[in-house]
C-alpha atoms as a PDB file:
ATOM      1  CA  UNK A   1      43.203 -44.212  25.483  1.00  0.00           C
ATOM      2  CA  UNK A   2      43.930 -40.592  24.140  1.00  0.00           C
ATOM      3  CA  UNK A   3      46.796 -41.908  22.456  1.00  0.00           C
ATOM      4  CA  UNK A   4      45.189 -44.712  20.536  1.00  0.00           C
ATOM      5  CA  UNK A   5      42.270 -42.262  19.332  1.00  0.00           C
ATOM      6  CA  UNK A   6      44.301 -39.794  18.125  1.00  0.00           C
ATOM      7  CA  UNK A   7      45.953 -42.720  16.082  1.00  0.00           C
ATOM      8  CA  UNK A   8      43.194 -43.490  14.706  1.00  0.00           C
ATOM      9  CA  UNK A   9      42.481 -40.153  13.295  1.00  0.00           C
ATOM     10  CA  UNK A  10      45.703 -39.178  11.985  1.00  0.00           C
ATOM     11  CA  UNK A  11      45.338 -42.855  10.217  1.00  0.00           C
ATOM     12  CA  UNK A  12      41.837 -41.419   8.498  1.00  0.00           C
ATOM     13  CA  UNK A  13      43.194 -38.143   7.923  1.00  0.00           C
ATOM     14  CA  UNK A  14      46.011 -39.906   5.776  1.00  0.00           C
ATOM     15  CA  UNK A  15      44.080 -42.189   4.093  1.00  0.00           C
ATOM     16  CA  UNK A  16      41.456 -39.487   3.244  1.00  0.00           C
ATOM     17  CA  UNK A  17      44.165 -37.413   1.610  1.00  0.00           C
ATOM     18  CA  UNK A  18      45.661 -40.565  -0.085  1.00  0.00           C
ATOM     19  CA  UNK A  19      42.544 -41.438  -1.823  1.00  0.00           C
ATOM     20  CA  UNK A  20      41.961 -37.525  -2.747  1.00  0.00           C
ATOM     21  CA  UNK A  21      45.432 -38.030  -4.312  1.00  0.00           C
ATOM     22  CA  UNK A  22      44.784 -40.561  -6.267  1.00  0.00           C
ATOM     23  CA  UNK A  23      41.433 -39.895  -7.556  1.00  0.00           C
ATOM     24  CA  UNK A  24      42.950 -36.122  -8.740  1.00  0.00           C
ATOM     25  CA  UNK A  25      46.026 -38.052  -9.807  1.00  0.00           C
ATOM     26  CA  UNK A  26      43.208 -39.845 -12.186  1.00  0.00           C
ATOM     27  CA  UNK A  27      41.546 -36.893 -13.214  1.00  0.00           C
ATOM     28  CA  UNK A  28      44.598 -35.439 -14.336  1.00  0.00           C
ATOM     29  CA  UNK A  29      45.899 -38.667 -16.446  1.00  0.00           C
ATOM     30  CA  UNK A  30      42.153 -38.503 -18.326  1.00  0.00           C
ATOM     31  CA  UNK A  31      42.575 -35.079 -18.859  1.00  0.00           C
ATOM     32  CA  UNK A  32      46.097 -35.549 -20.230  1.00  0.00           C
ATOM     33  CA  UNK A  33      44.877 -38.156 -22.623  1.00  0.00           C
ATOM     34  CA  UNK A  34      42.071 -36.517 -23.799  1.00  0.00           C
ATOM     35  CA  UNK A  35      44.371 -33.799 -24.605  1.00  0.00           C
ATOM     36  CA  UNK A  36      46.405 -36.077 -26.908  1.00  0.00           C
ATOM     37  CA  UNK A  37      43.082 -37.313 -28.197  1.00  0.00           C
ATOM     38  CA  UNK A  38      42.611 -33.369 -29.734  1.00  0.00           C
ATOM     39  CA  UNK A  39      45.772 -33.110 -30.273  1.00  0.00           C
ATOM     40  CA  UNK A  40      46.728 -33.961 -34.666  1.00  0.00           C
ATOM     41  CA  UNK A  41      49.815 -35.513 -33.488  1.00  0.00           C
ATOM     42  CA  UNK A  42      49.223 -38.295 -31.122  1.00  0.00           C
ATOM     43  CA  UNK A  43      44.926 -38.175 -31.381  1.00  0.00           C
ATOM     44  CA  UNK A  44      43.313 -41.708 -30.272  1.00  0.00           C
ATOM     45  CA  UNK A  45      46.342 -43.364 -30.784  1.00  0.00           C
ATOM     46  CA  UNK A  46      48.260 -42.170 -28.166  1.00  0.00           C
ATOM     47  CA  UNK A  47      45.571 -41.113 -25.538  1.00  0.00           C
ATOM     48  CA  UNK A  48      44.112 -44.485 -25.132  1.00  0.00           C
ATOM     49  CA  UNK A  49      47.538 -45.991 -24.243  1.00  0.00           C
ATOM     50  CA  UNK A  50      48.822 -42.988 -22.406  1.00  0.00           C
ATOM     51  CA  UNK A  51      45.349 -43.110 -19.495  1.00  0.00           C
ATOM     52  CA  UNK A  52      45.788 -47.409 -19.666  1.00  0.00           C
ATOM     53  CA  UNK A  53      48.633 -47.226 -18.633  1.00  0.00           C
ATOM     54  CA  UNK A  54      48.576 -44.858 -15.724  1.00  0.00           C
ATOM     55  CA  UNK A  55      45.711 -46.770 -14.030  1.00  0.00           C
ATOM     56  CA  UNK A  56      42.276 -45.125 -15.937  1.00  0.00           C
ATOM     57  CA  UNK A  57      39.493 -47.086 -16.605  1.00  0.00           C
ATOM     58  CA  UNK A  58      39.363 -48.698 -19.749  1.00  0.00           C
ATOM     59  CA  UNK A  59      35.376 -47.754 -20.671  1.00  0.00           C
ATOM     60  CA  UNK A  60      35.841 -44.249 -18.997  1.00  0.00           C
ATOM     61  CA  UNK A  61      38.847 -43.944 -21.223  1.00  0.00           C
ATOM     62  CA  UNK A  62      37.695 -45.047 -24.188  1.00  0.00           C
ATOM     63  CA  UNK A  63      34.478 -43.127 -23.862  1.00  0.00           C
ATOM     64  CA  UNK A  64      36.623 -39.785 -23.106  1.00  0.00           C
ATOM     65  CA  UNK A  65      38.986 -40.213 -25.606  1.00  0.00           C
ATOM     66  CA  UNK A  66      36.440 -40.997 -28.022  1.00  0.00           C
ATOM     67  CA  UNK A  67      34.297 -38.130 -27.375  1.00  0.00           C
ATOM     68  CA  UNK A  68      37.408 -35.742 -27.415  1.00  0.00           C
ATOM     69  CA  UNK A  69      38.690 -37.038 -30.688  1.00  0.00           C
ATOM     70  CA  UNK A  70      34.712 -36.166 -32.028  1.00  0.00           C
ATOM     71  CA  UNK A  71      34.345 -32.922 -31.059  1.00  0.00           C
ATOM     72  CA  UNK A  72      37.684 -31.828 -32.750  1.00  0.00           C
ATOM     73  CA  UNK A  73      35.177 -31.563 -36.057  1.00  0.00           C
ATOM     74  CA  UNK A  74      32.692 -29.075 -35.035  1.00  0.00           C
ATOM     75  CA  UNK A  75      35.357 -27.149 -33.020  1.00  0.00           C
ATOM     76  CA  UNK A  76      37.377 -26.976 -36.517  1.00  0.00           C
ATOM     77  CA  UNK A  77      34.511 -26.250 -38.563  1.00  0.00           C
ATOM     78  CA  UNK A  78      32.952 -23.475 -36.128  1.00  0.00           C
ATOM     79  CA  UNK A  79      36.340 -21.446 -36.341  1.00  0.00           C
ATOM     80  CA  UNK A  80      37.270 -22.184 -40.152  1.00  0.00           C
ATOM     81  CA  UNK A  81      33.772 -20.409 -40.910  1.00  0.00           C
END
């Protein structure tokens, strides 16, 4: 009976950590896009693409990205002043 509990934890334990993993692993990808979304050389273009196709979702992304790719204006014009 000890045996089979302790199973049972270490299973939770893992698949605690897994989804953790992959929601970080996520976090990172959008953050990695919206990068490119700032960025002049890939902007929109590229940081769509780049979160599809590592698993983001496709409103959150396009939302992101979109927002990101916005605020590159004021940034700009705050600083060229």
């Amino acid at each position: 009976m000890n045996f089979i509990s302790s199973l049972i934890i270490l299973i939770t334990i893992h698949a605690t950590s897994f989804a953790t993993f992959f929601q970080l692993s996520v976090f990172i990808d959008l953050f990695i896009s919206m990068l490119w979304s700032v960025s002049p050389f890939g902007e929109a273009k590229f940081g769509i693409p780049y979160a599809l196709l590592n698993g983001v979702n496709i409103y959150l992304t396009f939302v992101c990205c979109f927002v990101a790719n916005i605020l590159v204006f004021p940034v700009m014009n705050f600083f060229s002043r």
